[in-house]
C-alpha atoms as a PDB file:
ATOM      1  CA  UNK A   1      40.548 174.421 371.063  1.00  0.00           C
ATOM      2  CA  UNK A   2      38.547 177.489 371.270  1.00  0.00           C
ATOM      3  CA  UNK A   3      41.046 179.247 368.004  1.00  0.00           C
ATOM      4  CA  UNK A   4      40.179 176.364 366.069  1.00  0.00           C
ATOM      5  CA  UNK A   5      36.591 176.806 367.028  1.00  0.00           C
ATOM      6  CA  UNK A   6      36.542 179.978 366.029  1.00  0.00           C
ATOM      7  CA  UNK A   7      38.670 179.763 363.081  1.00  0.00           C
ATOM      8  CA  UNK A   8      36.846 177.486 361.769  1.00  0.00           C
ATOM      9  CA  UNK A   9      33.165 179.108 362.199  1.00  0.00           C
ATOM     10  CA  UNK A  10      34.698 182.075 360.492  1.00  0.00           C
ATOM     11  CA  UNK A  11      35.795 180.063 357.518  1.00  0.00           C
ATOM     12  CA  UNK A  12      32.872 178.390 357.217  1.00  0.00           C
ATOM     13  CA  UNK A  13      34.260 174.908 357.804  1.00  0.00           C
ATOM     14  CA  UNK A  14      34.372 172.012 360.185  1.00  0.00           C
ATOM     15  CA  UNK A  15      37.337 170.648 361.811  1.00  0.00           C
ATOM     16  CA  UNK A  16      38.251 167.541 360.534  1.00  0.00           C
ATOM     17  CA  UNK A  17      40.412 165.294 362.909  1.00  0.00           C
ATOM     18  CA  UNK A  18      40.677 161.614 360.430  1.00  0.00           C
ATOM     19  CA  UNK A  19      42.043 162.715 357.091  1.00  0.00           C
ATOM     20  CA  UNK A  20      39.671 159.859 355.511  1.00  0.00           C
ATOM     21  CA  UNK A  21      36.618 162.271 356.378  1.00  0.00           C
ATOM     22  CA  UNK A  22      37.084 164.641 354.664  1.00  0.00           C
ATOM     23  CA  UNK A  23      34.507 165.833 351.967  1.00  0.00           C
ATOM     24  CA  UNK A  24      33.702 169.042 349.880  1.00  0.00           C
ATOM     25  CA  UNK A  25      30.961 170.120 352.900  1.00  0.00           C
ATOM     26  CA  UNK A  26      33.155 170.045 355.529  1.00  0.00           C
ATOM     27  CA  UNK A  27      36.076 172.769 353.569  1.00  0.00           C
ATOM     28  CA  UNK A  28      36.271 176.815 353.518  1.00  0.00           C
ATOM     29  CA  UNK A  29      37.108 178.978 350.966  1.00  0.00           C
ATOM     30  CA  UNK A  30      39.761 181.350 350.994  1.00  0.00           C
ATOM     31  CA  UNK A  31      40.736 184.071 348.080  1.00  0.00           C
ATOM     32  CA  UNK A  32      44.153 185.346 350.365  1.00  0.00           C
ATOM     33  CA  UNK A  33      45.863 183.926 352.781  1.00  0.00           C
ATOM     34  CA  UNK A  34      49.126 185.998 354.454  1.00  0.00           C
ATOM     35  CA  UNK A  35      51.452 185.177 357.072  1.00  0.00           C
ATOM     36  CA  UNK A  36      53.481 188.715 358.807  1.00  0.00           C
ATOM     37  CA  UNK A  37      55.807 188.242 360.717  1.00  0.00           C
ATOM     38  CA  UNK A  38      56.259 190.995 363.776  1.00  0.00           C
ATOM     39  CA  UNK A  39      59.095 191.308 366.651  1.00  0.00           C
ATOM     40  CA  UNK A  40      56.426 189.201 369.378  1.00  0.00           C
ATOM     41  CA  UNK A  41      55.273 187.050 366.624  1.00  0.00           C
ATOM     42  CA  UNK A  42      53.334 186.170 363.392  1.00  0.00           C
ATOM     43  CA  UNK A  43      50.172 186.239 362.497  1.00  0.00           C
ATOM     44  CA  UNK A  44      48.400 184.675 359.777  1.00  0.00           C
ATOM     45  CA  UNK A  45      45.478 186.790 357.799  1.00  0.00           C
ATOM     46  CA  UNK A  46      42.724 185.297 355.639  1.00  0.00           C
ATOM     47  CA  UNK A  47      40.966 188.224 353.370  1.00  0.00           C
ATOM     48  CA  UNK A  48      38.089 187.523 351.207  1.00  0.00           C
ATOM     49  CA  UNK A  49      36.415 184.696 352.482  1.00  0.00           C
ATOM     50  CA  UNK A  50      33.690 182.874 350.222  1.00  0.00           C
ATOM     51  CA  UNK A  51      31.320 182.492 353.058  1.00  0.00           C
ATOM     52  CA  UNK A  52      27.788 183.743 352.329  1.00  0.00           C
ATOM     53  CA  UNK A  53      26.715 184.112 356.325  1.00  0.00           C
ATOM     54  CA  UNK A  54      30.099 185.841 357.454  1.00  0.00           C
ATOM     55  CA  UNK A  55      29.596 186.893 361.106  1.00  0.00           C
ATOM     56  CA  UNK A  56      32.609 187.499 362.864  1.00  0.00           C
ATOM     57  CA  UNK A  57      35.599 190.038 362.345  1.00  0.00           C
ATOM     58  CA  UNK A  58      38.704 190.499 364.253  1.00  0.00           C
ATOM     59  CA  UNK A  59      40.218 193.615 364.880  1.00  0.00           C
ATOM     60  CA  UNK A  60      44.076 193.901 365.543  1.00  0.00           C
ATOM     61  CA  UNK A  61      45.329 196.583 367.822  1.00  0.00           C
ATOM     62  CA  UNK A  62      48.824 197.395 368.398  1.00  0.00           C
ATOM     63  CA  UNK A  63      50.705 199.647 370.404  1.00  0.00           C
ATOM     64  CA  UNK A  64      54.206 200.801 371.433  1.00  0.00           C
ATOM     65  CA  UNK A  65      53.214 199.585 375.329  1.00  0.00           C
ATOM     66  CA  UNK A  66      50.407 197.886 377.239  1.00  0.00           C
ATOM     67  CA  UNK A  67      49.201 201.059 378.699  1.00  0.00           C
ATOM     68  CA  UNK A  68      48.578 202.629 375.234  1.00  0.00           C
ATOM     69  CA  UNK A  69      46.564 199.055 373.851  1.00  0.00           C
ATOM     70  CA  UNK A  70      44.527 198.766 377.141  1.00  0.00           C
ATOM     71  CA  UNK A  71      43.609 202.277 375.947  1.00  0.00           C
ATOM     72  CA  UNK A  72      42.892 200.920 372.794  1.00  0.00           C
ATOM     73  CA  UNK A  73      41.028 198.115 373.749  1.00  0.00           C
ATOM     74  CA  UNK A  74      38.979 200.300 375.984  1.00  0.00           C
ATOM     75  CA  UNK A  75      37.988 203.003 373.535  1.00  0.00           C
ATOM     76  CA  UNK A  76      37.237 200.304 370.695  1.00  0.00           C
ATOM     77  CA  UNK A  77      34.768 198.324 373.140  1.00  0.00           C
ATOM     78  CA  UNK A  78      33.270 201.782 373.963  1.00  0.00           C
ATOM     79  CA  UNK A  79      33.112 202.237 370.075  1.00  0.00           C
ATOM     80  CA  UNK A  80      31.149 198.783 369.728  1.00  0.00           C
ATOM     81  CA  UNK A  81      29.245 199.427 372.355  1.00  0.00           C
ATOM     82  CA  UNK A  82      27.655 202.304 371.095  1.00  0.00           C
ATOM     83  CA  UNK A  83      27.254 200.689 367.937  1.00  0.00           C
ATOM     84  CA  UNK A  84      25.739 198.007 368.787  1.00  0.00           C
ATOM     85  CA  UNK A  85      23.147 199.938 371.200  1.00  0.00           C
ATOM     86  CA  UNK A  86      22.391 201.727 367.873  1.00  0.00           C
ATOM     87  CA  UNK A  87      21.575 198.570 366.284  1.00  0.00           C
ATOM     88  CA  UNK A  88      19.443 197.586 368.760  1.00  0.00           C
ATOM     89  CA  UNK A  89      17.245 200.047 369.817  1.00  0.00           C
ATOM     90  CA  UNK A  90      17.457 202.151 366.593  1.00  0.00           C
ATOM     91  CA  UNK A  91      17.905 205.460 368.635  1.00  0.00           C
ATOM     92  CA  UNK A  92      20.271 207.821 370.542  1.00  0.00           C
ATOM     93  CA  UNK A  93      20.990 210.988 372.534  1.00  0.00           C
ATOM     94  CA  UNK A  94      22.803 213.789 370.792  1.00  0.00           C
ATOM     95  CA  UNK A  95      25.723 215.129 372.748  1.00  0.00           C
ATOM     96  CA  UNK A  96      27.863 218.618 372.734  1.00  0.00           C
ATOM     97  CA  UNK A  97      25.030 219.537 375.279  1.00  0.00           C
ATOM     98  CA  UNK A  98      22.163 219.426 372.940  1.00  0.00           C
ATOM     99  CA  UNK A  99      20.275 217.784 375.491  1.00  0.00           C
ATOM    100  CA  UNK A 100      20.619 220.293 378.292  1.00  0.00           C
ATOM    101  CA  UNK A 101      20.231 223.102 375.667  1.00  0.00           C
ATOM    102  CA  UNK A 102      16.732 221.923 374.305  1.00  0.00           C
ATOM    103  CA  UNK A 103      15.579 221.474 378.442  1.00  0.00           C
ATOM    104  CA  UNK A 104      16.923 224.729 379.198  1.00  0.00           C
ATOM    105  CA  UNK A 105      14.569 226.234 375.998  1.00  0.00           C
ATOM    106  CA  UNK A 106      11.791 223.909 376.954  1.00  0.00           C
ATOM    107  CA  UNK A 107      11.940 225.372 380.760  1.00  0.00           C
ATOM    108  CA  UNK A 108      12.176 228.954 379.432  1.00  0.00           C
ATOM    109  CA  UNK A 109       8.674 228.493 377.499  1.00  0.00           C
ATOM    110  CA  UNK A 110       7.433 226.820 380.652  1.00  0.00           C
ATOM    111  CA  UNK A 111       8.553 229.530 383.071  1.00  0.00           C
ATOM    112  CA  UNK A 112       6.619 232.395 381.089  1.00  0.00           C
ATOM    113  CA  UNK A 113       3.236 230.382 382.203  1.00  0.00           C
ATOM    114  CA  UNK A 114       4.516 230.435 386.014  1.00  0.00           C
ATOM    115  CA  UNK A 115       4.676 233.182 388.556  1.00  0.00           C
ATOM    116  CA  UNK A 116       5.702 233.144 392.091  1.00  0.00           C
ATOM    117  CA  UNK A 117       8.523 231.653 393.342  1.00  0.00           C
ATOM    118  CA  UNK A 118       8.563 228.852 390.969  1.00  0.00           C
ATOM    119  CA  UNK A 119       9.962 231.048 388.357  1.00  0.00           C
ATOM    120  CA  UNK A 120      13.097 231.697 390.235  1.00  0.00           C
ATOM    121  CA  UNK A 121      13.836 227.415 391.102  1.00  0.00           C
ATOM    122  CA  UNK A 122      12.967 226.863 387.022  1.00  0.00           C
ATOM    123  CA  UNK A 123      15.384 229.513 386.763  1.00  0.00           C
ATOM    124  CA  UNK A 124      17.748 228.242 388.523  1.00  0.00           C
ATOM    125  CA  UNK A 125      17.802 224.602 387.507  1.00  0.00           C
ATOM    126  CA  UNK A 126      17.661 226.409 383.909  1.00  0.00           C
ATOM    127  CA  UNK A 127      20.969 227.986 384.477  1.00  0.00           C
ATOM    128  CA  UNK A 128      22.347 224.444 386.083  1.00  0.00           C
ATOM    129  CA  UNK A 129      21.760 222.646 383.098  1.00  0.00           C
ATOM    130  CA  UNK A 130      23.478 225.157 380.943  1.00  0.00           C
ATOM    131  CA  UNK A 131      26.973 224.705 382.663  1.00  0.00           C
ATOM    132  CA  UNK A 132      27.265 221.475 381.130  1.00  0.00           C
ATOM    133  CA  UNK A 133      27.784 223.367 377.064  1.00  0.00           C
ATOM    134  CA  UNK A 134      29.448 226.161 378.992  1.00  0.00           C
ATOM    135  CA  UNK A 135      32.241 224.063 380.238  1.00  0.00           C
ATOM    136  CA  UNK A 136      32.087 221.756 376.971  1.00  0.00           C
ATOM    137  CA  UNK A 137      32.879 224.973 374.980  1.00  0.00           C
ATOM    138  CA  UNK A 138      35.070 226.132 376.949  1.00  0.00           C
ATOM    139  CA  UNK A 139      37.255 223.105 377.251  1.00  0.00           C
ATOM    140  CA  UNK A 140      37.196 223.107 373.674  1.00  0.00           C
ATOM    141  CA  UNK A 141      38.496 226.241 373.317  1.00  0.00           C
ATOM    142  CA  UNK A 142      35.527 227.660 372.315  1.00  0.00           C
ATOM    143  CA  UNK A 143      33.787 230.994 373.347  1.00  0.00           C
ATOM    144  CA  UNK A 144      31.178 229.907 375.729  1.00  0.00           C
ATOM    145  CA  UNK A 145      28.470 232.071 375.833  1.00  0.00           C
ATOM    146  CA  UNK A 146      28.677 232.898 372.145  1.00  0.00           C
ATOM    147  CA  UNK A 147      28.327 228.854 371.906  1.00  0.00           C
ATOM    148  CA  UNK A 148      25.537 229.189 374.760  1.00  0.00           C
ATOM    149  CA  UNK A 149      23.504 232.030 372.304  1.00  0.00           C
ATOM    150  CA  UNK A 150      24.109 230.093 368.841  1.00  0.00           C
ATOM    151  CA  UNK A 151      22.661 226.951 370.784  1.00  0.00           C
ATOM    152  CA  UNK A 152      20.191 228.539 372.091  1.00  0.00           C
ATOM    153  CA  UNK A 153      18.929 230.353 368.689  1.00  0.00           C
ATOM    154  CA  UNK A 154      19.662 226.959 366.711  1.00  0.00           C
ATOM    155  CA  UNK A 155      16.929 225.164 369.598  1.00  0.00           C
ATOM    156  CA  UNK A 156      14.552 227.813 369.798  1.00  0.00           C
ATOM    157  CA  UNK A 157      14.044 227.449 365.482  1.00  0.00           C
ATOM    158  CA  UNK A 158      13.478 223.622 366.134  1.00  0.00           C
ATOM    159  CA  UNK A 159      16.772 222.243 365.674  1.00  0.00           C
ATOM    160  CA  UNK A 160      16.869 220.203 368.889  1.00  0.00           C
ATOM    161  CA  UNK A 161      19.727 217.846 368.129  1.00  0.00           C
ATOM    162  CA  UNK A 162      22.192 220.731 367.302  1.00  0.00           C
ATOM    163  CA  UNK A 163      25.307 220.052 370.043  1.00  0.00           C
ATOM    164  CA  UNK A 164      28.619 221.605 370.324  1.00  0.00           C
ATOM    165  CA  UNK A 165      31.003 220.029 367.712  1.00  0.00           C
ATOM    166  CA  UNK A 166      34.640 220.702 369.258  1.00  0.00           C
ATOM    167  CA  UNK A 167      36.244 218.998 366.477  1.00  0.00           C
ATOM    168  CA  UNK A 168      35.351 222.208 364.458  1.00  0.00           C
ATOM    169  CA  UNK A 169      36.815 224.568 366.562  1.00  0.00           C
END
């Protein structure tokens, strides 16, 4: 019941259950329709629908065991999730350690005004937050405290979202 639900919201159509009721209102429109056929069954595909309000998508994942789709399933609802907190609050955190970085600077500027032995525990929690790009880097392969001094430079200019991007390494 609740695949012909949604089936039919995402056709735009209403079940019909006497054949004597139907009427042009209560059809969908459909440009494709495909039936594949896999080893643990078919499924049938409907591309280009004609519905102006079209809400819903599905997403097929498939994988050579259930370990790798759970994986699959899990990284895709991360993937959503982030979108959709995106969409809803129309703002986000950098990552790569930007964060930590631009505190780290912040604290630095800070610590100049300070004397005593306040300098040392801003120094000190300064230092703390910069393991997080440290490791980052160097998990990426990266040299760290090059990565730590680029960071640092790129913040201190007023680039406060530049992050460690290990996908360029």
């Amino acid at each position: 019941r609740n695949e012909i639900s949604y089936l039919a919201e995402s056709l735009g159509c209403i079940p019909i259950v006497d054949i004597e009721s139907i009427s042009e209102k209560k059809l969908g429109s459909v440009k494709f329709v495909e039936e594949r056929f896999f080893e643990d069954g078919n499924l049938v595909f409907f591309k280009k629908i004609s519905k102006k309000s079209f809400k819903k998508n599905t997403i097929l994942i498939r994988a050579t065991n259930v370990v790798l789709l759970e994986e699959a399933e899990r990284c895709l609802v991360d993937a959503l999730s982030v979108m959709r907190s995106i969409v809803r609050r129309r703002y986000f955190i950098p990552g790569g350690g930007a964060v930590e970085i631009e505190i780290s600077t912040c604290l630095s500027q800070i610590q100049k005004s300070i004397t005593g032995i306040d300098v040392m525990c801003i120094e000190a929690f300064r230092k703390t937050l910069e393991i997080i790009p440290y490791t980052l880097s160097e998990n990426s392969g990266m040299e760290p405290i090059q990565i730590i001094s680029k960071l640092k430079e790129f913040h201190s200019k007023g680039q406060k979202f530049y992050g460690i991007d290990a996908r360029k390494n």
